[in-house]
Protein backbone atom coordinates (compact mmCIF):
# COMPACT_ATOMS: atom_id res chain seq x y z
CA UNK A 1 0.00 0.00 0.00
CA UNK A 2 0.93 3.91 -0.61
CA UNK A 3 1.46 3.66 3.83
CA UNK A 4 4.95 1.55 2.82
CA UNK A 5 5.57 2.61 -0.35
CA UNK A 6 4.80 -0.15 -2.50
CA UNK A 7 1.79 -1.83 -4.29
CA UNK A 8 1.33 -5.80 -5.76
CA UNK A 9 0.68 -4.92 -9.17
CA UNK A 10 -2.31 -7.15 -10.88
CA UNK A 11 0.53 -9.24 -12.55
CA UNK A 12 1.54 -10.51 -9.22
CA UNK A 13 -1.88 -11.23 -7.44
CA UNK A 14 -2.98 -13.16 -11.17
CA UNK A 15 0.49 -14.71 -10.87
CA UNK A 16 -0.09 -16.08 -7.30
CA UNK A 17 -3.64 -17.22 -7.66
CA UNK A 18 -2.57 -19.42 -10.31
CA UNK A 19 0.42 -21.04 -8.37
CA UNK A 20 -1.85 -20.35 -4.89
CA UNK A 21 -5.54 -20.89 -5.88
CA UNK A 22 -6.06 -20.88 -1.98
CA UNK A 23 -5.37 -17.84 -2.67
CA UNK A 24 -8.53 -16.09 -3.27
CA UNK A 25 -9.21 -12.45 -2.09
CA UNK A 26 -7.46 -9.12 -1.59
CA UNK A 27 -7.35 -5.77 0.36
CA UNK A 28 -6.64 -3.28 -1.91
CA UNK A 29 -5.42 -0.54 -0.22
CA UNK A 30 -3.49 1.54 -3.63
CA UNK A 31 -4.87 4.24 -5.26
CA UNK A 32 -7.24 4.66 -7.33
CA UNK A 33 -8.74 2.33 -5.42
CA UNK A 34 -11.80 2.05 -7.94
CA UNK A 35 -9.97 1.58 -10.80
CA UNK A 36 -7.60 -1.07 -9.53
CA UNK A 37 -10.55 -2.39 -8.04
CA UNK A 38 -12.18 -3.34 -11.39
CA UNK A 39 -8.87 -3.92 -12.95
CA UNK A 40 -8.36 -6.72 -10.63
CA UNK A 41 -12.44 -8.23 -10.73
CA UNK A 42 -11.60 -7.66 -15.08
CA UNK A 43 -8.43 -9.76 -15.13
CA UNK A 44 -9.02 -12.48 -12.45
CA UNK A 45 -12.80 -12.84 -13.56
CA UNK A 46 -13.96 -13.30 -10.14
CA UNK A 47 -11.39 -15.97 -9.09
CA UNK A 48 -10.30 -13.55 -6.11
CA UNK A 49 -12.62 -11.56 -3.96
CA UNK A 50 -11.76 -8.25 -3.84
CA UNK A 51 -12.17 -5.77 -0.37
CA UNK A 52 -11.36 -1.90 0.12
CA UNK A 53 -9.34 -1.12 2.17
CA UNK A 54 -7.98 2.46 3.64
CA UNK A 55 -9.84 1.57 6.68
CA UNK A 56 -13.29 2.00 4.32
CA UNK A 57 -12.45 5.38 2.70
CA UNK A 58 -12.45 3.67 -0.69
CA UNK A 59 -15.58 1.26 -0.24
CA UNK A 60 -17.98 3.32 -2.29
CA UNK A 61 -15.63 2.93 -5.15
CA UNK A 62 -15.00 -0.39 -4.44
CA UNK A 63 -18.88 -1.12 -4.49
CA UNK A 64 -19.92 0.40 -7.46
CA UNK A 65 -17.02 -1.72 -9.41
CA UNK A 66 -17.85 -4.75 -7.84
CA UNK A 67 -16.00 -4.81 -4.36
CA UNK A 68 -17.33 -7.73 -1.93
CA UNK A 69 -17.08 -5.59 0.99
CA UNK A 70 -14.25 -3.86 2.73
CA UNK A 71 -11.74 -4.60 6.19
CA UNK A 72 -12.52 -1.37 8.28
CA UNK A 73 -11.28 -1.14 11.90
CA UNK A 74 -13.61 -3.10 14.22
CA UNK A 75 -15.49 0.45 15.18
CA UNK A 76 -16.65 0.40 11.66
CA UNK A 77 -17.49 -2.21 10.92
CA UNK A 78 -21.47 -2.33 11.48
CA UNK A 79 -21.70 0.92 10.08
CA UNK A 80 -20.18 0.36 6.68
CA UNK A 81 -22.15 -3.13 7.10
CA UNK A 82 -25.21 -1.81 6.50
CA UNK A 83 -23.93 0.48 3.89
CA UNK A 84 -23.13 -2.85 1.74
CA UNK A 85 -26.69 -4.28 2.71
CA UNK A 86 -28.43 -1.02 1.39
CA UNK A 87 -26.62 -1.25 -1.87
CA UNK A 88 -26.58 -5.18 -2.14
CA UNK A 89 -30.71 -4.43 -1.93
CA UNK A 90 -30.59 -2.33 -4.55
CA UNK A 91 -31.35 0.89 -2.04
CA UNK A 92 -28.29 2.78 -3.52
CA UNK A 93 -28.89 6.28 -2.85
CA UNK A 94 -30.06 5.44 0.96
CA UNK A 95 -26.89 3.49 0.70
CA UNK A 96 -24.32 6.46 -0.08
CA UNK A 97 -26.40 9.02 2.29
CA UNK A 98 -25.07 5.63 4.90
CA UNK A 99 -21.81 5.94 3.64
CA UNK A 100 -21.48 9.42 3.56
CA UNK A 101 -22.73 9.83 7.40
CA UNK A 102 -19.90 7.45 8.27
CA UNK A 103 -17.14 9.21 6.15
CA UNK A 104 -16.30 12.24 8.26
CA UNK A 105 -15.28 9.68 11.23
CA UNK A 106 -13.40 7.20 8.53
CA UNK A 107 -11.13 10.23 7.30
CA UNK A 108 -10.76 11.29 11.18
CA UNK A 109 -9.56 8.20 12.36
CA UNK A 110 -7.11 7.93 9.09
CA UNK A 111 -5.11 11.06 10.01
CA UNK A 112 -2.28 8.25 10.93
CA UNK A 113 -1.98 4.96 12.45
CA UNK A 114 -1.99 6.11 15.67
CA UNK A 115 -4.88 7.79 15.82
CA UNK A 116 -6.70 4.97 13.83
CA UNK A 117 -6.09 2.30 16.51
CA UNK A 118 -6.80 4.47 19.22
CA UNK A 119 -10.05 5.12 17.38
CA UNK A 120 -10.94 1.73 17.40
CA UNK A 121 -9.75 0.76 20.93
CA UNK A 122 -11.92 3.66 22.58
CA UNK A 123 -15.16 2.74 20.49
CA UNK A 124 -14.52 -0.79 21.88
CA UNK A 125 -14.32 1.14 25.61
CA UNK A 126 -17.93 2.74 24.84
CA UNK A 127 -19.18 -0.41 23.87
CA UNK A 128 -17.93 -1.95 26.97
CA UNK A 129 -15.59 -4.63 25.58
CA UNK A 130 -12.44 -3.32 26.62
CA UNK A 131 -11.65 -1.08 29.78
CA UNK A 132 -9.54 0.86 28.44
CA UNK A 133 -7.86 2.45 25.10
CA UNK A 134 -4.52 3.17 26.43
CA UNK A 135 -1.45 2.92 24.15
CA UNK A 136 2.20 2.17 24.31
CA UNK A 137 4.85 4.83 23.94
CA UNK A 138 5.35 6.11 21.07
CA UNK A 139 2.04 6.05 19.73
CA UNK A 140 0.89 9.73 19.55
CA UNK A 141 -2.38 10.21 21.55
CA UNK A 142 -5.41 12.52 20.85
CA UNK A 143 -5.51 15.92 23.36
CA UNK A 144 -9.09 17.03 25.22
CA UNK A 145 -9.78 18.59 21.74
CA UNK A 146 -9.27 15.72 19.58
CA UNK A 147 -11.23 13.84 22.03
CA UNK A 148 -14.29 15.82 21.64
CA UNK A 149 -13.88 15.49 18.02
CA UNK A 150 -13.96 11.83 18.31
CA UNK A 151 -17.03 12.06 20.57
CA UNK A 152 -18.64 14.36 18.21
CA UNK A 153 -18.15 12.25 15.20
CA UNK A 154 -19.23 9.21 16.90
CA UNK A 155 -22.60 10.24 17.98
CA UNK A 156 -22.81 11.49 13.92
CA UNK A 157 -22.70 7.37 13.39
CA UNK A 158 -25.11 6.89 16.51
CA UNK A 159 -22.78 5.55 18.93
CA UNK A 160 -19.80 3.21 18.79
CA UNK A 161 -20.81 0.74 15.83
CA UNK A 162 -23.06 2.93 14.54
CA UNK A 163 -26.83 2.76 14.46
CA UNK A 164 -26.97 -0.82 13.90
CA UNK A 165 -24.17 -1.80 16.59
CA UNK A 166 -26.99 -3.31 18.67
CA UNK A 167 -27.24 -6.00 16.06
């Protein structure tokens, strides 16, 4: 992915499917994620399932060019859940307005790595499945500001998981 620096081209993944059949999906996390999206579903003709990844920043893309779903962090994952059921139903625009309700916290929570895991430990603190969303040194923590942010952007969502994290 872009994070490291470098991408498995479409070559490669077709190339290790064939010697790997057990070898059968993908995260793409490159950009543009669409476009390499249906580049992949094109070439491999549906031999490998293909996710979005960028912590579900490029899973609207990904869905309208044939994306099975996406590998968010595990405070997303309800939310952009039921953005995949709305479209798999055919209910595509109540699908994006999903989509774009959970965006704003997706992009938040992407700012780094850091952040992104904190993100994901305190929603699991809300939810009451961990007791706390503490982090080793060196991981950069969010101040009272960023904090409220998070709160803020959470409540967007309707809580931790989102409006269907009582599922």
């Amino acid at each position: 992915p872009q994070l490291v620096g470098y991408a498995i081209g479409i070559d490669s993944l077709e190339r290790m499917h064939a010697a790997n059949p057990l070898i059968a999906s993908v995260k793409l996390e490159g950009l543009p994620a669409g476009e390499k999206t249906a580049a992949v579903i094109a070439r491999l003709g549906g031999a490998m399932t293909v996710f979005a990844g960028w912590g579900g920043l490029s899973f609207w893309e990904g869905l309208q060019r044939g994306a099975s779903g996406c590998m968010p962090a595990a405070n997303l994952g309800t939310a952009l859940a039921d953005v995949y059921e709305l479209f798999s139903a055919g209910r595509v625009a109540e699908a994006a307005n999903a989509f774009d309700r959970v965006v704003p916290l997706v992009a938040w929570s992407m700012q780094s790595i850091d952040l992104g895991v904190w993100c994901a430990k305190e929603s699991l603190v809300r939810a009451g499945v961990l007791t706390t969303a503490t982090m080793r040194e060196p991981a950069a923590l969010p101040d009272d500001v960023m904090r409220m942010e998070f709160a803020r952007l959470v409540e967007a969502v309707g809580g931790p998981f989102g409006d269907a994290g009582s599922r």
